[in-house]
N, C-alpha and C. Protein backbone atom coordinates (compact mmCIF):
# COMPACT_ATOMS: atom_id res chain seq x y z
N UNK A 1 46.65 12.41 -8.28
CA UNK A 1 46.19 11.57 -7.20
C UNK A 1 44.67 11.71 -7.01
N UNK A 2 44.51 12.59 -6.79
CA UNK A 2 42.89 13.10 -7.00
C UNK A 2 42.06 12.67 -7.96
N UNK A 3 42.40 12.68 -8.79
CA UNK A 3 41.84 12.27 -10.43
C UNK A 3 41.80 10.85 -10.15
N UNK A 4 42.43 10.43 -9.98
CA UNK A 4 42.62 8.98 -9.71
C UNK A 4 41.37 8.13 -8.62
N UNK A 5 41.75 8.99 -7.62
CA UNK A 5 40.33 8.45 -6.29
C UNK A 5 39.07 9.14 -7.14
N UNK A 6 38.84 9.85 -7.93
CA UNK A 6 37.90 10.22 -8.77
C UNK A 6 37.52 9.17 -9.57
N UNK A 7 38.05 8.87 -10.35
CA UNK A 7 38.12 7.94 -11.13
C UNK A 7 38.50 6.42 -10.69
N UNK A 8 38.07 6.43 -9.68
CA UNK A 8 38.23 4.91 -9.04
C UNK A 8 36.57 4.80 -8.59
N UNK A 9 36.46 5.60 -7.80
CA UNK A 9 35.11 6.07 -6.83
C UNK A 9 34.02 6.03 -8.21
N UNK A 10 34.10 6.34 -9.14
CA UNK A 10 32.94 6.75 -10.59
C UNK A 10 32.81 5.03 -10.90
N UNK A 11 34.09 4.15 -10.85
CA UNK A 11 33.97 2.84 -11.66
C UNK A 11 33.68 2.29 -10.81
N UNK A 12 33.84 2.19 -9.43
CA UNK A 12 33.23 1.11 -8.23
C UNK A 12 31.43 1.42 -7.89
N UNK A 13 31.49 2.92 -8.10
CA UNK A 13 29.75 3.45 -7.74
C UNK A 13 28.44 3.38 -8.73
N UNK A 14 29.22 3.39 -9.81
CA UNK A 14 28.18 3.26 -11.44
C UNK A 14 27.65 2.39 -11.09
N UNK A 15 28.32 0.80 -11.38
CA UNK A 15 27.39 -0.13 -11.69
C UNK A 15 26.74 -0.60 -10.38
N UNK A 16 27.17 -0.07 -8.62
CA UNK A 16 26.12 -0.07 -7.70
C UNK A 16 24.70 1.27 -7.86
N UNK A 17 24.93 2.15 -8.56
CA UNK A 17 23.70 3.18 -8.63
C UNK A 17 23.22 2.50 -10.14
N UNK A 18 23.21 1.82 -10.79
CA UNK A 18 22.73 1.19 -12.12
C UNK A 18 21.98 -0.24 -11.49
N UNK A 19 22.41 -0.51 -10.87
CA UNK A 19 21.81 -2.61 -10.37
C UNK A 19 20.84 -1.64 -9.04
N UNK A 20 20.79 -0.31 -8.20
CA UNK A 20 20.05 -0.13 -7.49
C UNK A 20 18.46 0.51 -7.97
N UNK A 21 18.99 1.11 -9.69
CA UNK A 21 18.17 1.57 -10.42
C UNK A 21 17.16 0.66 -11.57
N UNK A 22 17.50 -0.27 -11.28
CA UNK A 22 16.54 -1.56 -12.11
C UNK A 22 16.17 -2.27 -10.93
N UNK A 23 16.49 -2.92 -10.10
CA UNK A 23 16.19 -3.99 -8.81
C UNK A 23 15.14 -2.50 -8.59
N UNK A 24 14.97 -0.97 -7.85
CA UNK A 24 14.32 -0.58 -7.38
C UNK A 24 13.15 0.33 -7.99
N UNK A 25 13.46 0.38 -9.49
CA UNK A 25 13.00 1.32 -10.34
C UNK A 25 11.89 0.84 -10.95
N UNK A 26 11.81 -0.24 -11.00
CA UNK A 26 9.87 -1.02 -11.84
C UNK A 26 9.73 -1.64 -10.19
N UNK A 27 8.30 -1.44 -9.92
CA UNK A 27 7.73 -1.82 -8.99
C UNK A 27 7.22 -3.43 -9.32
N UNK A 28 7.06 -4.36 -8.69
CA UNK A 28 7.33 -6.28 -8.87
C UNK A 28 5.76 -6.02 -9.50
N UNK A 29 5.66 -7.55 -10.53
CA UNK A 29 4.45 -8.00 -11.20
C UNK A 29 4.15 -8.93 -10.50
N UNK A 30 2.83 -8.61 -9.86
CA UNK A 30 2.34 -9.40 -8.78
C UNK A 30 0.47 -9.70 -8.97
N UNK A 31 0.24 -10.78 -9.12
CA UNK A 31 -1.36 -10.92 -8.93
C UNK A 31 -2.70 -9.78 -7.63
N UNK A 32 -3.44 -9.89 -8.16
CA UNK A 32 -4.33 -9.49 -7.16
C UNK A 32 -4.46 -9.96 -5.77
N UNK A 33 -4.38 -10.85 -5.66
CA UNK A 33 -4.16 -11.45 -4.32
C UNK A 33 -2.76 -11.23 -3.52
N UNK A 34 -1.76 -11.49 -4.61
CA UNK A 34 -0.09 -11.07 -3.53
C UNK A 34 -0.43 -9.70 -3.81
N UNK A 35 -1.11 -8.36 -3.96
CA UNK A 35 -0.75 -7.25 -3.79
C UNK A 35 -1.63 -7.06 -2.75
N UNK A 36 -2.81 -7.99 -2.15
CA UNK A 36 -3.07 -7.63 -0.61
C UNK A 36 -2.60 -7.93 0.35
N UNK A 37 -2.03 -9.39 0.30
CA UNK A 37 -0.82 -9.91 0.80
C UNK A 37 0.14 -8.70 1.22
N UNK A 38 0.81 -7.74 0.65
CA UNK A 38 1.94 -7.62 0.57
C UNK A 38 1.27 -6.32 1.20
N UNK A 39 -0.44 -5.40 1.23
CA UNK A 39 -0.53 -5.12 1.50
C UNK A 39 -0.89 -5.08 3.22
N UNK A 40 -1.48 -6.26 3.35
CA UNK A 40 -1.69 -6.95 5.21
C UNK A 40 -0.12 -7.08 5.83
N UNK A 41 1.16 -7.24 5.10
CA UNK A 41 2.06 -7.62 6.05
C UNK A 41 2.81 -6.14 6.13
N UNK A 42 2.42 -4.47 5.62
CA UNK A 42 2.60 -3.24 5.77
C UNK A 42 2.22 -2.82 7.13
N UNK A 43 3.33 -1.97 8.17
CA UNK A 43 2.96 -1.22 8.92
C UNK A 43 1.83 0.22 8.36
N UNK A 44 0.94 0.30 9.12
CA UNK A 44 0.01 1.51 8.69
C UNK A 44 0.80 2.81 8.76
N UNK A 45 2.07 2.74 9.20
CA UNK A 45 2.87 4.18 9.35
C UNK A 45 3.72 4.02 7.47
N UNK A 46 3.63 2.76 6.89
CA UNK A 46 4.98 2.84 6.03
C UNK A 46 4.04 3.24 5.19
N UNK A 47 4.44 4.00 3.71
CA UNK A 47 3.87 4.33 2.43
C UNK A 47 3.42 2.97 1.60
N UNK A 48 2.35 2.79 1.40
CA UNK A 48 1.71 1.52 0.24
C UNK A 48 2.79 1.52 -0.65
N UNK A 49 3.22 -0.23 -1.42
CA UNK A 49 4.23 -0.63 -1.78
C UNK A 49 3.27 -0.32 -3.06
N UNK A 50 4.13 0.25 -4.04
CA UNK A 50 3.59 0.12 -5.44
C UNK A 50 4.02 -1.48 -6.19
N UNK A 51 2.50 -2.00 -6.79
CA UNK A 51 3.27 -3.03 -7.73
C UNK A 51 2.87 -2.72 -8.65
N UNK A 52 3.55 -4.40 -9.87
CA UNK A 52 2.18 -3.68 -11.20
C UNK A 52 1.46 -5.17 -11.37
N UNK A 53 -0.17 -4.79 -11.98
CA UNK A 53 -0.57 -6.37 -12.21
C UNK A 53 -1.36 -6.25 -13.19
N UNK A 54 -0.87 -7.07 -14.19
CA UNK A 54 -1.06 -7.39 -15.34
C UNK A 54 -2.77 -7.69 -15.21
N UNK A 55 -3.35 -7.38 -16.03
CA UNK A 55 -5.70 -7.65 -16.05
C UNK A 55 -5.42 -7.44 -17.25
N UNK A 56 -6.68 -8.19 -17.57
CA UNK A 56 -7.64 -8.35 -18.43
C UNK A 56 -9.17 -7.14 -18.15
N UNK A 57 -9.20 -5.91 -18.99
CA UNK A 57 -10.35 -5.40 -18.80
C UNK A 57 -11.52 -6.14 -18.80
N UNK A 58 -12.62 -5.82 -18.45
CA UNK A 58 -14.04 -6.76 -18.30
C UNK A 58 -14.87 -5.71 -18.88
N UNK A 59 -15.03 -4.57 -17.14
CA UNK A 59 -15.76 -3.55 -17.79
C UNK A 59 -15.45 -2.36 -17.44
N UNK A 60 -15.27 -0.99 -18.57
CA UNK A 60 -14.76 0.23 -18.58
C UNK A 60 -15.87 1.20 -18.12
N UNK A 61 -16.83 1.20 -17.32
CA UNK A 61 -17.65 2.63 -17.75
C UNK A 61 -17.25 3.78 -17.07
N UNK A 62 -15.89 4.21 -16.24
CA UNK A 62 -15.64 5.18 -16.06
C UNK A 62 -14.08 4.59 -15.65
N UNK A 63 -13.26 4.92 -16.16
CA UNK A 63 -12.09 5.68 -15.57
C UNK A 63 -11.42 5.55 -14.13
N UNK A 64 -12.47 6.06 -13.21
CA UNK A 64 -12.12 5.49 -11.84
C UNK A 64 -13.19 4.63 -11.04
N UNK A 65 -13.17 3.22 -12.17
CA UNK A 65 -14.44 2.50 -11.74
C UNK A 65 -14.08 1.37 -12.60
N UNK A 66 -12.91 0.34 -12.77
CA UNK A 66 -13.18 -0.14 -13.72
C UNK A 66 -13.20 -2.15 -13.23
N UNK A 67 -13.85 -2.51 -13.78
CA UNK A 67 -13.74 -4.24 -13.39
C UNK A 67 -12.74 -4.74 -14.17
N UNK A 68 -11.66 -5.67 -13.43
CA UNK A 68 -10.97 -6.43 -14.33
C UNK A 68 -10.73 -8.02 -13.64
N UNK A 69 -9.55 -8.67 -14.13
CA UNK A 69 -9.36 -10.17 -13.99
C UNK A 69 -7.81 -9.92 -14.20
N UNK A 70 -7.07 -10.50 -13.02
CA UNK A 70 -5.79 -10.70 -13.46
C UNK A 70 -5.51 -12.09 -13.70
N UNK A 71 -4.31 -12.38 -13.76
CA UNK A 71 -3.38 -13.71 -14.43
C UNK A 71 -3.95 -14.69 -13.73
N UNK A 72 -4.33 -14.88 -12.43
CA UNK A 72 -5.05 -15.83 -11.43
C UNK A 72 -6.36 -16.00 -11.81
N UNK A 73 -6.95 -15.30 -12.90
CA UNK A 73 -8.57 -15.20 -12.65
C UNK A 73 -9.45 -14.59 -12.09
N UNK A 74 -8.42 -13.82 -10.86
CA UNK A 74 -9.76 -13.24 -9.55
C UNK A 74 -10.17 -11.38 -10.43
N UNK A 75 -11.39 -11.53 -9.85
CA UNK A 75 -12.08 -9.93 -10.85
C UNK A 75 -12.39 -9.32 -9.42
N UNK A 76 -11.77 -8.24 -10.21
CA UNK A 76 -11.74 -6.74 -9.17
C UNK A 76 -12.03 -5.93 -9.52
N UNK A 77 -11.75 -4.68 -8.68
CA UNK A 77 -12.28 -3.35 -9.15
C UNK A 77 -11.27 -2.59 -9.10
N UNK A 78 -10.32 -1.97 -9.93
CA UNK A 78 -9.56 -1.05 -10.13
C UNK A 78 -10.25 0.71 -10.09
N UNK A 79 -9.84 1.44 -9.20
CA UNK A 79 -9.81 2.64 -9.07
C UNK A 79 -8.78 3.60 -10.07
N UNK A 80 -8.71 4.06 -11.22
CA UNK A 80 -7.62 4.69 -11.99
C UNK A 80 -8.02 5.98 -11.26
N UNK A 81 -6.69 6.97 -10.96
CA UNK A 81 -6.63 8.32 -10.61
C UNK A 81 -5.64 8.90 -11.65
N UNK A 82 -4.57 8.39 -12.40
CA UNK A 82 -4.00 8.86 -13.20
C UNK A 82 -4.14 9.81 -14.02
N UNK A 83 -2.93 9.94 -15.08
CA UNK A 83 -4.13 10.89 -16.14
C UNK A 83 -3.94 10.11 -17.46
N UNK A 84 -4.79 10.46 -18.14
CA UNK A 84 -5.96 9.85 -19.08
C UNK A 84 -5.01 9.26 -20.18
N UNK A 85 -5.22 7.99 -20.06
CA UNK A 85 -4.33 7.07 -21.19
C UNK A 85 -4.22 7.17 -22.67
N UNK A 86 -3.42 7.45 -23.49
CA UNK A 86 -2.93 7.70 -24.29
C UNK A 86 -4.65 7.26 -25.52
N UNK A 87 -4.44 5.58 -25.21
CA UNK A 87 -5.74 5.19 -26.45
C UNK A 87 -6.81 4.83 -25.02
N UNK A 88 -7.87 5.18 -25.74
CA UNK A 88 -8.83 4.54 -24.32
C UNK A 88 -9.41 3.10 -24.05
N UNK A 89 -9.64 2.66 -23.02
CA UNK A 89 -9.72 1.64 -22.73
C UNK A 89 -11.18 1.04 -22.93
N UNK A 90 -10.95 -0.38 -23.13
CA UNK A 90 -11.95 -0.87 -23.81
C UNK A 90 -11.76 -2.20 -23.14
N UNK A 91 -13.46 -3.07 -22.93
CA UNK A 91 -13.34 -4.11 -22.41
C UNK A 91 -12.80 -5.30 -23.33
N UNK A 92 -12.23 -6.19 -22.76
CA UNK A 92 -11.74 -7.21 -23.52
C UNK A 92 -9.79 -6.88 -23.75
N UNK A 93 -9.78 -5.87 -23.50
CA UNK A 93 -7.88 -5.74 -23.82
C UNK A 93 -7.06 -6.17 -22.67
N UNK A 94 -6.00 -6.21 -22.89
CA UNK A 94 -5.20 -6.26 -21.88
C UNK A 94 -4.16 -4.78 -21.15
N UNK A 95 -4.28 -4.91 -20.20
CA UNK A 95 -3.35 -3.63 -19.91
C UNK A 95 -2.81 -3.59 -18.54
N UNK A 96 -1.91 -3.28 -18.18
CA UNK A 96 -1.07 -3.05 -16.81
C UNK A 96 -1.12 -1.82 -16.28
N UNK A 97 -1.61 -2.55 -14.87
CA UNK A 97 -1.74 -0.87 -14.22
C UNK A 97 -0.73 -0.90 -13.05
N UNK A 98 -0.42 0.17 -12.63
CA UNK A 98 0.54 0.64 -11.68
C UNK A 98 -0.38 1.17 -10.01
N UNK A 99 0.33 0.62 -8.78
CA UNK A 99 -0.70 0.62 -8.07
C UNK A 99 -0.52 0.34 -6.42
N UNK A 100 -1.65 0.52 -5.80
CA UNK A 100 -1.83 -0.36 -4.97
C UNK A 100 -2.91 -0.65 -4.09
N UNK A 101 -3.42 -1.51 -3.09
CA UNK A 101 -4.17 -2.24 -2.92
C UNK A 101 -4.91 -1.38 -1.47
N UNK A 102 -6.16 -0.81 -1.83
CA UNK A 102 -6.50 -0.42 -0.84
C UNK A 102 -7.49 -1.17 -0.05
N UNK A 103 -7.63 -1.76 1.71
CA UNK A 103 -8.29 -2.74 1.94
C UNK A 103 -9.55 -2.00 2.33
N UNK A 104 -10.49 -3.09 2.74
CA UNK A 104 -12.00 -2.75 2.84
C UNK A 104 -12.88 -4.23 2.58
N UNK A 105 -14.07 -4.14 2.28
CA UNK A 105 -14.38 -4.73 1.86
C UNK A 105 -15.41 -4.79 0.84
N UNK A 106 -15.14 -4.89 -0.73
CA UNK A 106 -14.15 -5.53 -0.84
C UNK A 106 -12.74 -4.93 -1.19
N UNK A 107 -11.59 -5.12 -0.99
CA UNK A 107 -10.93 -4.40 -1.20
C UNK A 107 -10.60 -3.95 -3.09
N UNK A 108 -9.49 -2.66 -3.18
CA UNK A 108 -9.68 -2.33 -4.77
C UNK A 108 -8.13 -1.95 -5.08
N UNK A 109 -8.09 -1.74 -6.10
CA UNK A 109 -6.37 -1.47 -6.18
C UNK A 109 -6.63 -0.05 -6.84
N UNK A 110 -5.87 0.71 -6.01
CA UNK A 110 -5.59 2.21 -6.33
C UNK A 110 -4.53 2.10 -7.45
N UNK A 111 -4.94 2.38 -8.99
CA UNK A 111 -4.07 2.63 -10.14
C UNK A 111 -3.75 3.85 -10.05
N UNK A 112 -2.25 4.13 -9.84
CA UNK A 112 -1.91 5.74 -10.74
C UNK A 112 -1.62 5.38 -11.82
N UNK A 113 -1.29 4.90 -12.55
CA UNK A 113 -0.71 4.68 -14.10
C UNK A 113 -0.92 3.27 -14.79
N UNK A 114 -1.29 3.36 -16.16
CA UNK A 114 -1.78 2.26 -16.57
C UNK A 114 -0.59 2.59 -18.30
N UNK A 115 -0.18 1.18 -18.09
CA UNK A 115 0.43 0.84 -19.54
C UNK A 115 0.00 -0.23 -20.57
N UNK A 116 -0.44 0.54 -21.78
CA UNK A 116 -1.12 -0.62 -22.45
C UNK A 116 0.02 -0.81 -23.85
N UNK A 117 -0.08 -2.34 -23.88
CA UNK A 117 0.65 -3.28 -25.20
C UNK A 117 0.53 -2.58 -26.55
């Protein structure tokens, strides 16, 4: 009997902890603009929503300083704090960074992690 509510409870809970682990596990691909968006409609008590947004490097000269252009066109300034990417970055590539949007003016997107193609 036991075995049984065991084995009932494992086949009804899997594929809800599997669909909660993809829907919550990559943070949404979102432009420069919806990640301030998404940052203005945040209570200042909740934790910054991580997204990711796809750029175009422009210009690299440091690490936590870098200019880019996402899918919309608009050029920003990415802050990387991460640690140090596998091949290094170079203007003109493409690469995805992991992140979020700190305001100011102008505002910049705080990268922890960057994945390149």
């Amino acid at each position: 009997m036991i075995r049984r509510i065991i084995l009932i409870g494992a086949v009804l809970s899997i594929p809800v902890i599997v669909y909660m682990a993809v829907y919550h596990g990559q943070p949404p691909n979102v432009t420069f603009s919806e990640a301030i968006e998404k940052t203005q409609h945040s209570s200042e008590s909740d934790p910054a929503s991580k997204v990711l947004v796809d750029v175009e490097l422009l210009d690299v000269a440091r690490l936590t300083d870098i200019e880019a252009k996402d899918n919309a066109g608009r050029v920003f300034r990415i802050e990387y704090t991460g640690t140090e990417p596998d091949r290094p970055l170079a203007p003109n590539t493409r690469a995805r960074f992991v992140g979020h949007v700190h305001g100011g003016e102008p505002p910049i997107f705080h990268a922890t992690q960057v994945l390149l193609p």
